[in-house]
C-alpha atoms as a PDB file:
ATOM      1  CA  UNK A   1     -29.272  26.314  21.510  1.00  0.00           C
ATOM      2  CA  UNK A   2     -29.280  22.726  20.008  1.00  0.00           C
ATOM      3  CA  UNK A   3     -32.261  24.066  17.573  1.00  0.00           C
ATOM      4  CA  UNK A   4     -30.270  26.982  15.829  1.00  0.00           C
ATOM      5  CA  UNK A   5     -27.134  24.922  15.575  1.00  0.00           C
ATOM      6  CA  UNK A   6     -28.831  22.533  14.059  1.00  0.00           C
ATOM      7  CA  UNK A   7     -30.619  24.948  12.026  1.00  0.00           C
ATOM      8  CA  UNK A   8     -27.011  26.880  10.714  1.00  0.00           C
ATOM      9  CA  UNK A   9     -25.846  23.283   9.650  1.00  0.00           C
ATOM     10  CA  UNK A  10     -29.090  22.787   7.234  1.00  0.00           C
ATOM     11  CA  UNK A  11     -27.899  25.980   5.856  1.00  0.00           C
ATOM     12  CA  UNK A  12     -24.169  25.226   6.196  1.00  0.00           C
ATOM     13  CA  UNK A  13     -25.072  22.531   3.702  1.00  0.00           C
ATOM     14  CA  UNK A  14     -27.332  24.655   1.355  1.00  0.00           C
ATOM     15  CA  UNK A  15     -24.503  27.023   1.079  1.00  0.00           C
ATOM     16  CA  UNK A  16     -22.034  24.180   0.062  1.00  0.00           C
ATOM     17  CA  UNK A  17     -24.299  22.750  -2.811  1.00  0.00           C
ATOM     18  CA  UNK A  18     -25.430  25.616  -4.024  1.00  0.00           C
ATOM     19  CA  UNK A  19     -21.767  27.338  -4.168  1.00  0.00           C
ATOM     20  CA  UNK A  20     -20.914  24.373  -5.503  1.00  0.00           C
ATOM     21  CA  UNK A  21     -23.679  24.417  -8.542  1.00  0.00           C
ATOM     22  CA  UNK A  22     -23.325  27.793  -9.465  1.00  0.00           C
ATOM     23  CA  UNK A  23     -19.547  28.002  -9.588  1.00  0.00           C
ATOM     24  CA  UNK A  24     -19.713  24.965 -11.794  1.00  0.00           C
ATOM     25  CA  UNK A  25     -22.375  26.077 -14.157  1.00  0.00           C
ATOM     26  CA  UNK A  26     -20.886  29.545 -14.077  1.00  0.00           C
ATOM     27  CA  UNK A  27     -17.385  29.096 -14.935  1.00  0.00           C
ATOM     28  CA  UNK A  28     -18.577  25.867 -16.707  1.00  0.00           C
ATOM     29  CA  UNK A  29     -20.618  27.358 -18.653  1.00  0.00           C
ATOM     30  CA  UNK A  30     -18.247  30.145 -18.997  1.00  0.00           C
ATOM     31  CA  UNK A  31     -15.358  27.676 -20.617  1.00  0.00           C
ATOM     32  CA  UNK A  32     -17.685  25.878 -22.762  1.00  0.00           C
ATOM     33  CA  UNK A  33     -19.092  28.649 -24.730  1.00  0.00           C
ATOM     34  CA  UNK A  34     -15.362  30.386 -25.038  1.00  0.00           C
ATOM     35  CA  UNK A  35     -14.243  27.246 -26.271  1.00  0.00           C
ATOM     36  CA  UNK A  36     -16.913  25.164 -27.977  1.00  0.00           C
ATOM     37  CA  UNK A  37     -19.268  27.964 -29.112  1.00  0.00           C
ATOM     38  CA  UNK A  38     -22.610  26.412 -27.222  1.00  0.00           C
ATOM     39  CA  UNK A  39     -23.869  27.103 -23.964  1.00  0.00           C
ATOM     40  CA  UNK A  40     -25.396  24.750 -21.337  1.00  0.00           C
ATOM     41  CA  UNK A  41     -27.654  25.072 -18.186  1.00  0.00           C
ATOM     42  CA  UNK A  42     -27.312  28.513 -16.897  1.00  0.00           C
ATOM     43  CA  UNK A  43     -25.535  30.033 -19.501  1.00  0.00           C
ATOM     44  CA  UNK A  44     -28.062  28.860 -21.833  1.00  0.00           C
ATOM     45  CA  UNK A  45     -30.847  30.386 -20.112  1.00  0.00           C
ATOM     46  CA  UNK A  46     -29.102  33.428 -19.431  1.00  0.00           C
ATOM     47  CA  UNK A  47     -28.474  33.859 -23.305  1.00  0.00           C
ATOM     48  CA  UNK A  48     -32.040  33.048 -24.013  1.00  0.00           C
ATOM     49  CA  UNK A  49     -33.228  35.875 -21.641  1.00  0.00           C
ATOM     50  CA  UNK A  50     -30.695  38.514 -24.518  1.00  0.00           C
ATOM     51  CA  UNK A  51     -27.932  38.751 -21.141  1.00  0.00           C
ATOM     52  CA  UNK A  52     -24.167  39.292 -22.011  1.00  0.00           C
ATOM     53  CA  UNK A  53     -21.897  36.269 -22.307  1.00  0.00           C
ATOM     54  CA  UNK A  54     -20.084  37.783 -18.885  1.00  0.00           C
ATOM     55  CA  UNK A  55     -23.019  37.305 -16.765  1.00  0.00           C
ATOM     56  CA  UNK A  56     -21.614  33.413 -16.830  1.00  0.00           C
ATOM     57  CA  UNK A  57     -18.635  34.919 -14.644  1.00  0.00           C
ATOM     58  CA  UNK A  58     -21.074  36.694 -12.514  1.00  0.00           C
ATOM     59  CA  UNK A  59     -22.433  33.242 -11.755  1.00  0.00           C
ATOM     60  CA  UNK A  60     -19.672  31.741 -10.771  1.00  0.00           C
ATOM     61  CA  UNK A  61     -18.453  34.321  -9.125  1.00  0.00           C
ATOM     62  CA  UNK A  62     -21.488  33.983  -6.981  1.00  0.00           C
ATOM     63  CA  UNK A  63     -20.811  30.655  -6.527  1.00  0.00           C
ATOM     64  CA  UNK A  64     -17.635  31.147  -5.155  1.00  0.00           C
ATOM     65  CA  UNK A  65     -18.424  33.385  -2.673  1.00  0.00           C
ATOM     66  CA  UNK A  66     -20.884  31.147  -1.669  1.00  0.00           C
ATOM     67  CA  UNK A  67     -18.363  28.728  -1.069  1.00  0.00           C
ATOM     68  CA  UNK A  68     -15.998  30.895   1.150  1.00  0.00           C
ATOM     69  CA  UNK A  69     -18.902  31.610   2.773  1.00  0.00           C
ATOM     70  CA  UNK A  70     -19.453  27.980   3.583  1.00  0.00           C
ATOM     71  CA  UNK A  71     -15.740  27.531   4.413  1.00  0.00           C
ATOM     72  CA  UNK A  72     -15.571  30.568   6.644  1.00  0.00           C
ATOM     73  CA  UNK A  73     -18.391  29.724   8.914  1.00  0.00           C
ATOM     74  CA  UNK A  74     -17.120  26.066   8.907  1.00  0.00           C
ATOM     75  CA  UNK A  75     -13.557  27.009  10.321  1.00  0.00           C
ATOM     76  CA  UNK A  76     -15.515  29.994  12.436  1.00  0.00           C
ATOM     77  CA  UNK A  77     -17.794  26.644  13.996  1.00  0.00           C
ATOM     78  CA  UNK A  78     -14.578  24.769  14.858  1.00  0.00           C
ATOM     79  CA  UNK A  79     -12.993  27.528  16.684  1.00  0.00           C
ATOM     80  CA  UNK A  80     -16.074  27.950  18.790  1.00  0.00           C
ATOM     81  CA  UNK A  81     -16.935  24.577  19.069  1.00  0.00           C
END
């Protein structure tokens, strides 16, 4: 039992950086192009590969969800713990 909860909170943390990547360079990426016409990171490589300017939002909407993800199984963890 000690392996897979130590196993969810390698994940747990995966979850958190990665949520927390995406919904920057999403809606980062997002604000940057509305307002300063350029795109960085993500959004650059997503315009490179001909994809619409929304897929940005897609991104960070990914990125959020990753993040209530994280944030659900976190308060889920001290309930049961």
């Amino acid at each position: 039992m000690t392996t897979k909860r130590h196993s969810d909170s390698g994940w747990q943390g995966v979850r958190w950086v990665l949520g927390t990547v995406l919904i920057i360079q999403g809606f980062g990426s997002a604000v940057t192009e509305a307002v300063w016409d350029t795109s960085f990171g993500v959004a650059g490589l997503l315009r490179g590969a001909g994809l619409p300017q929304w897929t940005d939002l897609l991104v960070g909407a990914a990125g959020a969800a990753l993040l209530v993800w994280a944030l659900a199984h976190r308060a889920s963890g001290r309930t049961h713990a």
